[in-house]
PDB file of N, CA and C in Angstrom:
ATOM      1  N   UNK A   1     -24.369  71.731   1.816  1.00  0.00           N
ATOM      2  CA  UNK A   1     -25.303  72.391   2.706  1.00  0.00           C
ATOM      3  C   UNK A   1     -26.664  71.716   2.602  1.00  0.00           C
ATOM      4  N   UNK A   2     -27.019  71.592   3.524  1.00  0.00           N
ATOM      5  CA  UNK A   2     -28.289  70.701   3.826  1.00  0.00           C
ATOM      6  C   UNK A   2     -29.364  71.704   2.942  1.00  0.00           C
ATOM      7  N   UNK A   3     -30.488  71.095   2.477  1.00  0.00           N
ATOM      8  CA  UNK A   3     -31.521  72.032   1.490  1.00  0.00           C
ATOM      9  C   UNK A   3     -33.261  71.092   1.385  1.00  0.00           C
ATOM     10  N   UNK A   4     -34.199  72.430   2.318  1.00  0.00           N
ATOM     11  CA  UNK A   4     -35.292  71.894   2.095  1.00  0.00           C
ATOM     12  C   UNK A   4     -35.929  71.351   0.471  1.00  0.00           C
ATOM     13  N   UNK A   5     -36.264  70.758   0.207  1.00  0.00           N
ATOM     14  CA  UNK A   5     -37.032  70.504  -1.572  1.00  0.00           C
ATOM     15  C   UNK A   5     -38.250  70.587  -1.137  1.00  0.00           C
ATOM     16  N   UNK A   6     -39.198  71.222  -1.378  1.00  0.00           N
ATOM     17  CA  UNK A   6     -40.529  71.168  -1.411  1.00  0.00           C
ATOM     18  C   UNK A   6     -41.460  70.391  -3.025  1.00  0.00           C
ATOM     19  N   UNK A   7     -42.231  69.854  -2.044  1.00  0.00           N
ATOM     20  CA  UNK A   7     -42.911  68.801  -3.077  1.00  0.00           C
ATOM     21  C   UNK A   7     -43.048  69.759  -4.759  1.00  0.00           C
ATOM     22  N   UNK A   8     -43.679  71.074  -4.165  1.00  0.00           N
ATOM     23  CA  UNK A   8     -43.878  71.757  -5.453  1.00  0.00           C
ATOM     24  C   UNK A   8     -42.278  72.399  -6.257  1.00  0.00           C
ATOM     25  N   UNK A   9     -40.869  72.283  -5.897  1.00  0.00           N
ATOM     26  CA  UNK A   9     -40.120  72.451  -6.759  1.00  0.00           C
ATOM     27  C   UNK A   9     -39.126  73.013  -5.998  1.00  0.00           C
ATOM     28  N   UNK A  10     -39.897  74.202  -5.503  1.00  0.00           N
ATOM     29  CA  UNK A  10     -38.629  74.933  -4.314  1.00  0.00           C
ATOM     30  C   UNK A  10     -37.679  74.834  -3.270  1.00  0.00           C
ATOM     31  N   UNK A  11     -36.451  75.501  -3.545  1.00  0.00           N
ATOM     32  CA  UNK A  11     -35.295  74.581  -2.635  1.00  0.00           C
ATOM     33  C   UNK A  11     -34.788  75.762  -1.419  1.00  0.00           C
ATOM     34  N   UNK A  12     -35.134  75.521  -0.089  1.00  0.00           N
ATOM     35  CA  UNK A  12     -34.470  76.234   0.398  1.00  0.00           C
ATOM     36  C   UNK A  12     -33.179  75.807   1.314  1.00  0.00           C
ATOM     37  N   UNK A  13     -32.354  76.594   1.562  1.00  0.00           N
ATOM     38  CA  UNK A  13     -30.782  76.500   2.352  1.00  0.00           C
ATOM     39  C   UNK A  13     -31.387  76.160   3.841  1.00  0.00           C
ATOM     40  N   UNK A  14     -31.105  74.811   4.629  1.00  0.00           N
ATOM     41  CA  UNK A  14     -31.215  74.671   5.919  1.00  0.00           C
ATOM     42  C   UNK A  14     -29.595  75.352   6.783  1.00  0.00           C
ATOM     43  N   UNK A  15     -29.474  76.266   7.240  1.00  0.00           N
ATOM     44  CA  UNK A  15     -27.882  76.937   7.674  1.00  0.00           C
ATOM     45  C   UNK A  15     -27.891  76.262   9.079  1.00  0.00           C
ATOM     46  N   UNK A  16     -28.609  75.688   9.383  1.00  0.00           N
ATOM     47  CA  UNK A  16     -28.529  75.495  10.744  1.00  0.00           C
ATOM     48  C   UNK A  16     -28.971  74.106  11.198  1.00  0.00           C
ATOM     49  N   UNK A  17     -28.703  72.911  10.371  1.00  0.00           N
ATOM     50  CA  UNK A  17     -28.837  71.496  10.402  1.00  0.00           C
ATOM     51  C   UNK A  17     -27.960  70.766  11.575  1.00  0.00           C
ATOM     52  N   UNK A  18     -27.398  71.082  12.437  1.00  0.00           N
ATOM     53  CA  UNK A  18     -26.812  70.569  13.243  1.00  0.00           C
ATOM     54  C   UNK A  18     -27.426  70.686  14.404  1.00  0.00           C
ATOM     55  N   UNK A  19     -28.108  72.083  14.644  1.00  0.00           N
ATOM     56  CA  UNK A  19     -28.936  72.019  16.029  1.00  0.00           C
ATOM     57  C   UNK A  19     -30.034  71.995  15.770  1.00  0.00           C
ATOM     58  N   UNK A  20     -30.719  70.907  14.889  1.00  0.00           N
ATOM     59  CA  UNK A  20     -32.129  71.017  14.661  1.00  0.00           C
ATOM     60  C   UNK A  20     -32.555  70.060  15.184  1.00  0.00           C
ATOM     61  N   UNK A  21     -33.895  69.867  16.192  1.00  0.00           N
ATOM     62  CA  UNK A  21     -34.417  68.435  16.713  1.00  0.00           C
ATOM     63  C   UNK A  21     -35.042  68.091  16.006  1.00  0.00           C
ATOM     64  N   UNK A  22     -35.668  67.201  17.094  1.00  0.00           N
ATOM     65  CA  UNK A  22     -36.342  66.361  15.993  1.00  0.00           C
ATOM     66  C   UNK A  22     -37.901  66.987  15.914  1.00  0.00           C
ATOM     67  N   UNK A  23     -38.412  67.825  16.362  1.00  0.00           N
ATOM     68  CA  UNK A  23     -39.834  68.709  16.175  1.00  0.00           C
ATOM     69  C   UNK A  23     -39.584  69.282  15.133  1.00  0.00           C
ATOM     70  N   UNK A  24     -38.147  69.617  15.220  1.00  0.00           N
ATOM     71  CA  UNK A  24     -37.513  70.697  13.758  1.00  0.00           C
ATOM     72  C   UNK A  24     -38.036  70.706  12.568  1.00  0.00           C
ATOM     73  N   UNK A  25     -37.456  68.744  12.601  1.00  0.00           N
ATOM     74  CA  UNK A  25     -37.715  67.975  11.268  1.00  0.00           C
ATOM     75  C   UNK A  25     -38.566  67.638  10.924  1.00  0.00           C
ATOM     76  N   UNK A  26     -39.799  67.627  12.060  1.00  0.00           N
ATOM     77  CA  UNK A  26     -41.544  67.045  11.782  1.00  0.00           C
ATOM     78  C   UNK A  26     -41.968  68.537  11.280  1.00  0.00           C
ATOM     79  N   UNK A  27     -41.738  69.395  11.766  1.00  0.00           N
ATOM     80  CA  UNK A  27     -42.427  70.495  11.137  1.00  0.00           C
ATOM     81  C   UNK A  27     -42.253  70.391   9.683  1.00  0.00           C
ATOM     82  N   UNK A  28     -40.671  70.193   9.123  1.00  0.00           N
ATOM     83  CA  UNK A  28     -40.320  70.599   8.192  1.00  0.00           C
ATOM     84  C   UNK A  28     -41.038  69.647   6.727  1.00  0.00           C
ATOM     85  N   UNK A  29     -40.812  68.171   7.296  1.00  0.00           N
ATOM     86  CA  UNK A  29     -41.505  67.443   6.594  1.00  0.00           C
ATOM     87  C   UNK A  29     -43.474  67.486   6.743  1.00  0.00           C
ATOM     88  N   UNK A  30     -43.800  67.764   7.841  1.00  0.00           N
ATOM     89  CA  UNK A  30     -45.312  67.804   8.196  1.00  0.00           C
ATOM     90  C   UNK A  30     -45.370  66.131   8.339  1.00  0.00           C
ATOM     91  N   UNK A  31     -44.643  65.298   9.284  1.00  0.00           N
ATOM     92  CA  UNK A  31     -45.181  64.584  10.001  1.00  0.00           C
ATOM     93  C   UNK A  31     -44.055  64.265  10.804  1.00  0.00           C
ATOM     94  N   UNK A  32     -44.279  62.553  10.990  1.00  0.00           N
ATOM     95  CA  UNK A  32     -43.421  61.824  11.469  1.00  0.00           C
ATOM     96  C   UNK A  32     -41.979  61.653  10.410  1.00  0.00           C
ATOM     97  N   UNK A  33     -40.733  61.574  10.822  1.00  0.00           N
ATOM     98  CA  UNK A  33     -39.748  61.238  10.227  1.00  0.00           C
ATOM     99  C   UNK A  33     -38.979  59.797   9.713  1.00  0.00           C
ATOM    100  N   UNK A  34     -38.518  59.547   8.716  1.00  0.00           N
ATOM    101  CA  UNK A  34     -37.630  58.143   8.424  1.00  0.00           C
ATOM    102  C   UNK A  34     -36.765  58.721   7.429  1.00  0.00           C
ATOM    103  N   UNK A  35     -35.222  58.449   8.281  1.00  0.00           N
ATOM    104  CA  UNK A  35     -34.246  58.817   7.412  1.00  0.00           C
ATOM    105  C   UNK A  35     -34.258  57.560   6.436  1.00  0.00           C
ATOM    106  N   UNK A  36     -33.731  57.968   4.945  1.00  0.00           N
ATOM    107  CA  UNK A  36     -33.408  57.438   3.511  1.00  0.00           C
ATOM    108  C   UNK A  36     -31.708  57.804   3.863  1.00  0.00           C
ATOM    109  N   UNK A  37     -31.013  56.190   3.607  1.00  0.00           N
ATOM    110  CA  UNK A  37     -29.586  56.273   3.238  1.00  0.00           C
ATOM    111  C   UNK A  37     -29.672  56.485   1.878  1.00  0.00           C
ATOM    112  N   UNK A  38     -28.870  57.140   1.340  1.00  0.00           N
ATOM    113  CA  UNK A  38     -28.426  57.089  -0.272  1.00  0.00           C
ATOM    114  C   UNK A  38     -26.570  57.383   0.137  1.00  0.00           C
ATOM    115  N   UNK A  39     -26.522  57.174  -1.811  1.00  0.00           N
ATOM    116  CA  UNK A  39     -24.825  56.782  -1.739  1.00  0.00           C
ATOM    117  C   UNK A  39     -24.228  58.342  -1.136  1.00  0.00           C
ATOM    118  N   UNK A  40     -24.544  59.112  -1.718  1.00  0.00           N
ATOM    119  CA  UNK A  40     -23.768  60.523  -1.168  1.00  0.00           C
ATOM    120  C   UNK A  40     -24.672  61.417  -0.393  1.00  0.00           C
ATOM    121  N   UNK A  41     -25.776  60.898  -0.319  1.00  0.00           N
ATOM    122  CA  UNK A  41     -27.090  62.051   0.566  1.00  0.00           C
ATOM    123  C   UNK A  41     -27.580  61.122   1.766  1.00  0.00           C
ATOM    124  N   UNK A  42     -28.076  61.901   2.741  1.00  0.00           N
ATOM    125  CA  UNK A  42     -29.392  61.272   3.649  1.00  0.00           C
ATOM    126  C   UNK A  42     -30.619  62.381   2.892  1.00  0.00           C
ATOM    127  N   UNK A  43     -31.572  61.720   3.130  1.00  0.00           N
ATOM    128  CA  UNK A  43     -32.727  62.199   3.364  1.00  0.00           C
ATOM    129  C   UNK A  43     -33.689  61.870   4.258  1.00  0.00           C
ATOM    130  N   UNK A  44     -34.384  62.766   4.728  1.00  0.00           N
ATOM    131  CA  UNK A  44     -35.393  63.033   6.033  1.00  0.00           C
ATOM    132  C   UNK A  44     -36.773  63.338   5.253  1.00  0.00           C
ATOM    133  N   UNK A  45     -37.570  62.021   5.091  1.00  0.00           N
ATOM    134  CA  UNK A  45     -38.617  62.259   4.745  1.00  0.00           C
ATOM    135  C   UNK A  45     -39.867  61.577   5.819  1.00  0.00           C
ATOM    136  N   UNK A  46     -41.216  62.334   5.079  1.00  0.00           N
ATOM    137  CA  UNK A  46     -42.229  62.075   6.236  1.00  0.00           C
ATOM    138  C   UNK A  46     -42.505  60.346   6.056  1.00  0.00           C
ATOM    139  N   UNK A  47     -43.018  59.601   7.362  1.00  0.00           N
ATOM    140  CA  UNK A  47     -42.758  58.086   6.637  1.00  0.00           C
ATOM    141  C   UNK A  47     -44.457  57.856   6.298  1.00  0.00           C
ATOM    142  N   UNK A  48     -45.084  58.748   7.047  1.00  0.00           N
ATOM    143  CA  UNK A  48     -46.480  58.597   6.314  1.00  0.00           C
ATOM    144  C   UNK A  48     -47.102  58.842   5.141  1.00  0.00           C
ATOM    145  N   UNK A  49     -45.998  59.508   3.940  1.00  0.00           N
ATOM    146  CA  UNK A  49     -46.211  60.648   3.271  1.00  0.00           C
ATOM    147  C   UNK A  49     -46.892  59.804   1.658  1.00  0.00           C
ATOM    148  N   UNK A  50     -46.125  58.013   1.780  1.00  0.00           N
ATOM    149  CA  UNK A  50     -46.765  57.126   0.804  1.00  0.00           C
ATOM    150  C   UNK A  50     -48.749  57.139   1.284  1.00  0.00           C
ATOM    151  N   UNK A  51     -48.690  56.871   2.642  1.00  0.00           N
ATOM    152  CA  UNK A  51     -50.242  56.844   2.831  1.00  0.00           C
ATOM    153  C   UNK A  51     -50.784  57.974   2.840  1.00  0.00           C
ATOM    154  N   UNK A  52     -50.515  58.854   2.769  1.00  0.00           N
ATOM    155  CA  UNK A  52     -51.400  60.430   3.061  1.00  0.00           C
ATOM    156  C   UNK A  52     -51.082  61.099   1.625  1.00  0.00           C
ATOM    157  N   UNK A  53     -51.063  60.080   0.885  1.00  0.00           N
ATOM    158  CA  UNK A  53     -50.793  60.436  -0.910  1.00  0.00           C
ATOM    159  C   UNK A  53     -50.437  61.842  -1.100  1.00  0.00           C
ATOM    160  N   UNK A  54     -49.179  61.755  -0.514  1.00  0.00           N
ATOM    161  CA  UNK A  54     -48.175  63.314  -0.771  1.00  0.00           C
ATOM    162  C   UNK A  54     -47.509  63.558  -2.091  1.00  0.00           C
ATOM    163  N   UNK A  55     -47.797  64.487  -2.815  1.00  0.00           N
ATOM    164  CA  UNK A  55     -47.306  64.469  -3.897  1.00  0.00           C
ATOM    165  C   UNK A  55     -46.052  64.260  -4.299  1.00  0.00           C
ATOM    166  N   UNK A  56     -45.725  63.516  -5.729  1.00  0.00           N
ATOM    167  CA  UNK A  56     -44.620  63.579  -6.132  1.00  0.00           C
ATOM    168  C   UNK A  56     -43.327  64.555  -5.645  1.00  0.00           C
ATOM    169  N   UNK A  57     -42.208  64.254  -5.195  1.00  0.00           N
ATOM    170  CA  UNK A  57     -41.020  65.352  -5.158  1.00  0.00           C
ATOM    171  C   UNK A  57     -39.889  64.904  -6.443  1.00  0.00           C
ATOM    172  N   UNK A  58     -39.986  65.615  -7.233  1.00  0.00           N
ATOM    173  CA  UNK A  58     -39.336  64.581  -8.253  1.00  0.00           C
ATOM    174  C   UNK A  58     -38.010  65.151  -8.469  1.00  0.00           C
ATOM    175  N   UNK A  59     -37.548  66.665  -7.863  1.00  0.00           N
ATOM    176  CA  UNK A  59     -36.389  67.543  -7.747  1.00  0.00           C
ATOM    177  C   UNK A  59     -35.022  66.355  -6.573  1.00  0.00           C
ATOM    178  N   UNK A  60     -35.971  66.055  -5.381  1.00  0.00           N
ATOM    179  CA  UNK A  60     -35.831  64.972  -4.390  1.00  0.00           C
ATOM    180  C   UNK A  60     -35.638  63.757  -4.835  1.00  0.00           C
ATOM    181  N   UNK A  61     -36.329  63.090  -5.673  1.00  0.00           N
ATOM    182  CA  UNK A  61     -36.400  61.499  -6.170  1.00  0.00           C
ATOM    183  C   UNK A  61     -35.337  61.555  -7.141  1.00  0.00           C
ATOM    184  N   UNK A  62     -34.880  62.650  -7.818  1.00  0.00           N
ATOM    185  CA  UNK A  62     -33.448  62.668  -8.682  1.00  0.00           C
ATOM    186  C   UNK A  62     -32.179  62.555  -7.786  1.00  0.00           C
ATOM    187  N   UNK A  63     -32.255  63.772  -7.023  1.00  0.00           N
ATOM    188  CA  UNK A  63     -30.979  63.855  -6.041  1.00  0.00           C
ATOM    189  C   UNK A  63     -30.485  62.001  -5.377  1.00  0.00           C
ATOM    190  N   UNK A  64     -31.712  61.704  -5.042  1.00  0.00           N
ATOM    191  CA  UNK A  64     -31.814  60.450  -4.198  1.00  0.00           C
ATOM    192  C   UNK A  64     -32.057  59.188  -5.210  1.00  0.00           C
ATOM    193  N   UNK A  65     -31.972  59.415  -6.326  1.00  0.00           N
ATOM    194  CA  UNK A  65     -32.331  57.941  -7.145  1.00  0.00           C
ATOM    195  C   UNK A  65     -33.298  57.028  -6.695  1.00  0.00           C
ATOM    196  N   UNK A  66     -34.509  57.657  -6.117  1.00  0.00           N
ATOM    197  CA  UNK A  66     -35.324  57.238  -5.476  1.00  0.00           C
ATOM    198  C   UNK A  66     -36.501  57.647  -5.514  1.00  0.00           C
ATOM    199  N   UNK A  67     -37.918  57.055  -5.456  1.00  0.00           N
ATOM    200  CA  UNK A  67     -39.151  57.686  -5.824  1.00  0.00           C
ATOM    201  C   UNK A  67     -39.557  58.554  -3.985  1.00  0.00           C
ATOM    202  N   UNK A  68     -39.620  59.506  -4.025  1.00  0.00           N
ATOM    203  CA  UNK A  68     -39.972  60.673  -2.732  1.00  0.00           C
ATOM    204  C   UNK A  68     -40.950  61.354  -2.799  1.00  0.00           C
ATOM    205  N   UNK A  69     -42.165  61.463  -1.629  1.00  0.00           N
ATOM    206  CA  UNK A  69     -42.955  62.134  -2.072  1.00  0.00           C
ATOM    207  C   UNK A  69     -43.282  62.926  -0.466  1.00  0.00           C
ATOM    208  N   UNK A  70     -43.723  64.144  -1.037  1.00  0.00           N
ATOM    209  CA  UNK A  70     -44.090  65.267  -0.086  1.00  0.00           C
ATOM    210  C   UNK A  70     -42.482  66.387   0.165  1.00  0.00           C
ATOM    211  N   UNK A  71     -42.589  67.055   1.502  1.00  0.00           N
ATOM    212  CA  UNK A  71     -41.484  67.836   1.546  1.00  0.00           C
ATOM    213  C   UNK A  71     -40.219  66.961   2.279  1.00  0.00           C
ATOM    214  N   UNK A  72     -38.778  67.181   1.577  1.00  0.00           N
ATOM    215  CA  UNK A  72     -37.756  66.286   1.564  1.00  0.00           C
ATOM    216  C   UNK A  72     -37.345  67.141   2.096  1.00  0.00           C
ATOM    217  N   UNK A  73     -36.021  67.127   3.400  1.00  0.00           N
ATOM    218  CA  UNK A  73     -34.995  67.423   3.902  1.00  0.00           C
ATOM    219  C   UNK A  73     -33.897  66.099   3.042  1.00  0.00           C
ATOM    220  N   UNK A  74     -32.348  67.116   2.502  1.00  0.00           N
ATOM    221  CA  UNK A  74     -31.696  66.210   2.168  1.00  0.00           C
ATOM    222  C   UNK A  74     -30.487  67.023   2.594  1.00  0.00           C
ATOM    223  N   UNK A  75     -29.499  66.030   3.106  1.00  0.00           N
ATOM    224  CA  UNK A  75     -27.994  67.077   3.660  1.00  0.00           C
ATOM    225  C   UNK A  75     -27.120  65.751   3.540  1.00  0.00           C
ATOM    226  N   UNK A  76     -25.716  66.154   3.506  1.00  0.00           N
ATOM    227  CA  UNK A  76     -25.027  65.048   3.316  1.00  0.00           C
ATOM    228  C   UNK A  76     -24.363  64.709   4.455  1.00  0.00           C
ATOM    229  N   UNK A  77     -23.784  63.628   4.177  1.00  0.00           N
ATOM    230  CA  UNK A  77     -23.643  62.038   4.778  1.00  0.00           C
ATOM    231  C   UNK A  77     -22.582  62.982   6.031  1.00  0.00           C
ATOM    232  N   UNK A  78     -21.381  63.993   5.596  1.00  0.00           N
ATOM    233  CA  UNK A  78     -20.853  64.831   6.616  1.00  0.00           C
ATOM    234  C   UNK A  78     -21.770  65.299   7.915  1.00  0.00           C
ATOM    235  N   UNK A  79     -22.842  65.740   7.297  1.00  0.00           N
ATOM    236  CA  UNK A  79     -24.135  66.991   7.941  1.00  0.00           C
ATOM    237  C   UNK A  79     -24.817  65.897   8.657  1.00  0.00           C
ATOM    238  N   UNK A  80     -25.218  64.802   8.504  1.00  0.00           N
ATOM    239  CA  UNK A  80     -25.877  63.821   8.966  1.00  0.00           C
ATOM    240  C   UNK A  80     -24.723  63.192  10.379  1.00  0.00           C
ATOM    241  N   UNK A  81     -23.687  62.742   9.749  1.00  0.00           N
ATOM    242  CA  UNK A  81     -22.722  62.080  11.185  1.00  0.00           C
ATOM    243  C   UNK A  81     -22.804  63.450  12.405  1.00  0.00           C
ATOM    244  N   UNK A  82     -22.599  64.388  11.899  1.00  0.00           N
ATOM    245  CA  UNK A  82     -22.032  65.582  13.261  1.00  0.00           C
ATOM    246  C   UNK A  82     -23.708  65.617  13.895  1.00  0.00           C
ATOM    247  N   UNK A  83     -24.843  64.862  13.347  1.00  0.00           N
ATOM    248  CA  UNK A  83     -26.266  64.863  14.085  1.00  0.00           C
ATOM    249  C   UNK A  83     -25.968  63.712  14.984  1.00  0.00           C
ATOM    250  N   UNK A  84     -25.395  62.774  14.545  1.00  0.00           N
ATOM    251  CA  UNK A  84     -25.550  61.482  15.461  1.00  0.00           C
ATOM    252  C   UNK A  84     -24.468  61.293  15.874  1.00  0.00           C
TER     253      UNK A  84
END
């Protein structure tokens, strides 16, 4: 099940990742979007979020083996194909 991470720790359940646009996903992150491939996850993070020095997500940068910063959308690679 797809799950917001917020920079500060908190994870919430996205139930409804299939009909979400793409305003959905700018809200959710607070900007512009760039999906992250990883081996078993996507993630939907903001792509401005290195320049607008968004804090560490380090709940996110584990899941993703990857350094992430600000609020992460992450759902898997299933949840991601039935979008595209």
């Amino acid at each position: 099940m797809a799950k917001l991470i917020k920079a500060g720790g908190s994870i919430s359940k996205i139930e409804n990742i299939e009909t979400m646009g793409l305003d959905d996903f700018q809200k959710l992150v607070g900007g512009y979007i760039e999906p992250l491939y990883g081996v078993d996850n996507v993630a939907i993070v903001n792509e401005e979020g290195l320049l607008n020095r968004l804090p560490l997500n380090l709940k996110a940068s584990n899941i993703m083996r990857a350094p992430l910063v600000g609020d992460v959308i992450i759902m898997t690679w299933e949840e991601w194909k039935k979008r595209n």
